[in-house]
Protein backbone atom coordinates (compact mmCIF):
# COMPACT_ATOMS: atom_id res chain seq x y z
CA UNK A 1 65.55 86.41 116.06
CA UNK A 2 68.39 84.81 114.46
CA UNK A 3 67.77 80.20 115.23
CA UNK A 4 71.47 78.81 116.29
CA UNK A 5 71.36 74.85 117.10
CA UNK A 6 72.31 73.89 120.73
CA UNK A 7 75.90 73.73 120.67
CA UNK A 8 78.13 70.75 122.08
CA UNK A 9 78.91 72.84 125.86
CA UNK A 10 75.55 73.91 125.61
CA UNK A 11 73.92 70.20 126.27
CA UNK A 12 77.06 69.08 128.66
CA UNK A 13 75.31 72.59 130.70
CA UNK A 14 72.08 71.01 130.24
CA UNK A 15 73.04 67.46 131.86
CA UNK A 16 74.46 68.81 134.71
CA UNK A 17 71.84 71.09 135.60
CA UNK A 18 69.40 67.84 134.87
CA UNK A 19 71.44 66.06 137.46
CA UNK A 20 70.87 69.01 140.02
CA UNK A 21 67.12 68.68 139.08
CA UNK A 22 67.05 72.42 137.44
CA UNK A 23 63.80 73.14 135.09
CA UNK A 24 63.95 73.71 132.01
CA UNK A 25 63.06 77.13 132.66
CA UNK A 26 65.81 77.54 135.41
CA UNK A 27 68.42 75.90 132.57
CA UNK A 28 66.77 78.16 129.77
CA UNK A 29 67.96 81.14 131.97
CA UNK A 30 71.43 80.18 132.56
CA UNK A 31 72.26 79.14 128.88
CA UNK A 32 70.11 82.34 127.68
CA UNK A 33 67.72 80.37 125.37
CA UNK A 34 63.82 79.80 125.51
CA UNK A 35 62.16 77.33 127.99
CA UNK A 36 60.69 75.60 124.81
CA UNK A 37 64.06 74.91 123.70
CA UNK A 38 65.43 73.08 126.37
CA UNK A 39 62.22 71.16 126.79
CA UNK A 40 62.28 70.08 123.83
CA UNK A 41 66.04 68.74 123.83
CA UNK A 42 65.15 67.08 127.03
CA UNK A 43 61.94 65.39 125.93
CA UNK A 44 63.49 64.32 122.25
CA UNK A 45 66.94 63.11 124.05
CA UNK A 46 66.16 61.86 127.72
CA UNK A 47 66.61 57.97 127.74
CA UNK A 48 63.04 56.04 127.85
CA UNK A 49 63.75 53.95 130.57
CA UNK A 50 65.72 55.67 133.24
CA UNK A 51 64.58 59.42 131.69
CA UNK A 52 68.37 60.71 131.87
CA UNK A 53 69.25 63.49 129.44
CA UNK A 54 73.00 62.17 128.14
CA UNK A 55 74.69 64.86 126.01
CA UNK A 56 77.10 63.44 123.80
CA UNK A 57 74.49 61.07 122.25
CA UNK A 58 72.07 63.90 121.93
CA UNK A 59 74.74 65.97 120.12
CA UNK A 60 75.67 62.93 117.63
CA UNK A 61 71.81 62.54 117.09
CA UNK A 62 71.42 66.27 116.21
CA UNK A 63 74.38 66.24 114.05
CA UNK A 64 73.17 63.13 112.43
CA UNK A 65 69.71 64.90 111.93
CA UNK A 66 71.29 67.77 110.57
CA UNK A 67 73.45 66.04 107.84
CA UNK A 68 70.51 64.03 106.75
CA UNK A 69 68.16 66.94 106.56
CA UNK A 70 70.36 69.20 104.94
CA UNK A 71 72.64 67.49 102.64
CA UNK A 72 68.95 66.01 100.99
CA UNK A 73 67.93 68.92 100.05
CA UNK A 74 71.68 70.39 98.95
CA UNK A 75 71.90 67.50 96.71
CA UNK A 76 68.75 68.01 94.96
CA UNK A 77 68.79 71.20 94.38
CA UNK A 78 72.14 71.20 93.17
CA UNK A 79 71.55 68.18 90.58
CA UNK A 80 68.45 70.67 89.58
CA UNK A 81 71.07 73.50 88.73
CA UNK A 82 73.47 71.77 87.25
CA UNK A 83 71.08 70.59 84.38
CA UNK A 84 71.77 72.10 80.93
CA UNK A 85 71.11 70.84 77.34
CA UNK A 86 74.17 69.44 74.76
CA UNK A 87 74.76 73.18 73.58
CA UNK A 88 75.41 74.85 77.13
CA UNK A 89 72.20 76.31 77.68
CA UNK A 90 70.46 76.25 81.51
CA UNK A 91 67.11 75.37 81.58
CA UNK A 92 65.06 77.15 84.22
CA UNK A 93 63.24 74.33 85.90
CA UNK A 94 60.67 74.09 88.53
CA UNK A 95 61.22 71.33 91.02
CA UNK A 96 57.21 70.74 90.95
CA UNK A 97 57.17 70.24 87.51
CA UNK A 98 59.87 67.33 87.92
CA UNK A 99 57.70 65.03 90.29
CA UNK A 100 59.97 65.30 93.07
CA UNK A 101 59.46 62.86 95.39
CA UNK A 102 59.75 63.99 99.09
């Protein structure tokens, strides 16, 4: 089973069926994804004191988490390929060996 992020339409869906007081297994069947998924949108987005799911936050915070995540470990790994000696030649390193901090 191929993982695709909640998409933009796809948490606008999930606030309005929040507002009609769906579950998150009701809301899992309309946007065709697992109850777990939605639950756990809900729980990591809903607002701690009025417990309202707002979508356009939640999608900046995902993309947020996603850029930070991902461009991390893109820059790494591409500063580890990029390393070669004063005559041309790659070296085959092994991030463990550098004492990459995590």
């Amino acid at each position: 089973m191929e993982y695709h992020q909640l998409s933009r339409e796809e948490r606008y869906t999930i606030a309005r069926c929040r507002v009609h007081a769906m579950s998150a297994r009701a809301i899992a069947m309309v946007l065709g994804r697992a109850p777990s998924t939605i639950s756990r949108e809900v729980l990591r987005n809903a607002k701690a004191y009025d417990g309202a799911y707002r979508a356009e936050p939640a999608h900046s915070y995902a993309v947020a988490r996603l850029r930070i995540s991902g461009q991390r470990g893109r820059l790494f790994q591409r500063n580890v390929d990029g390393i070669s000696d004063e005559r041309g030649r790659r070296f085959n390193l092994n991030v463990d060996d550098l004492g990459a901090r995590g």
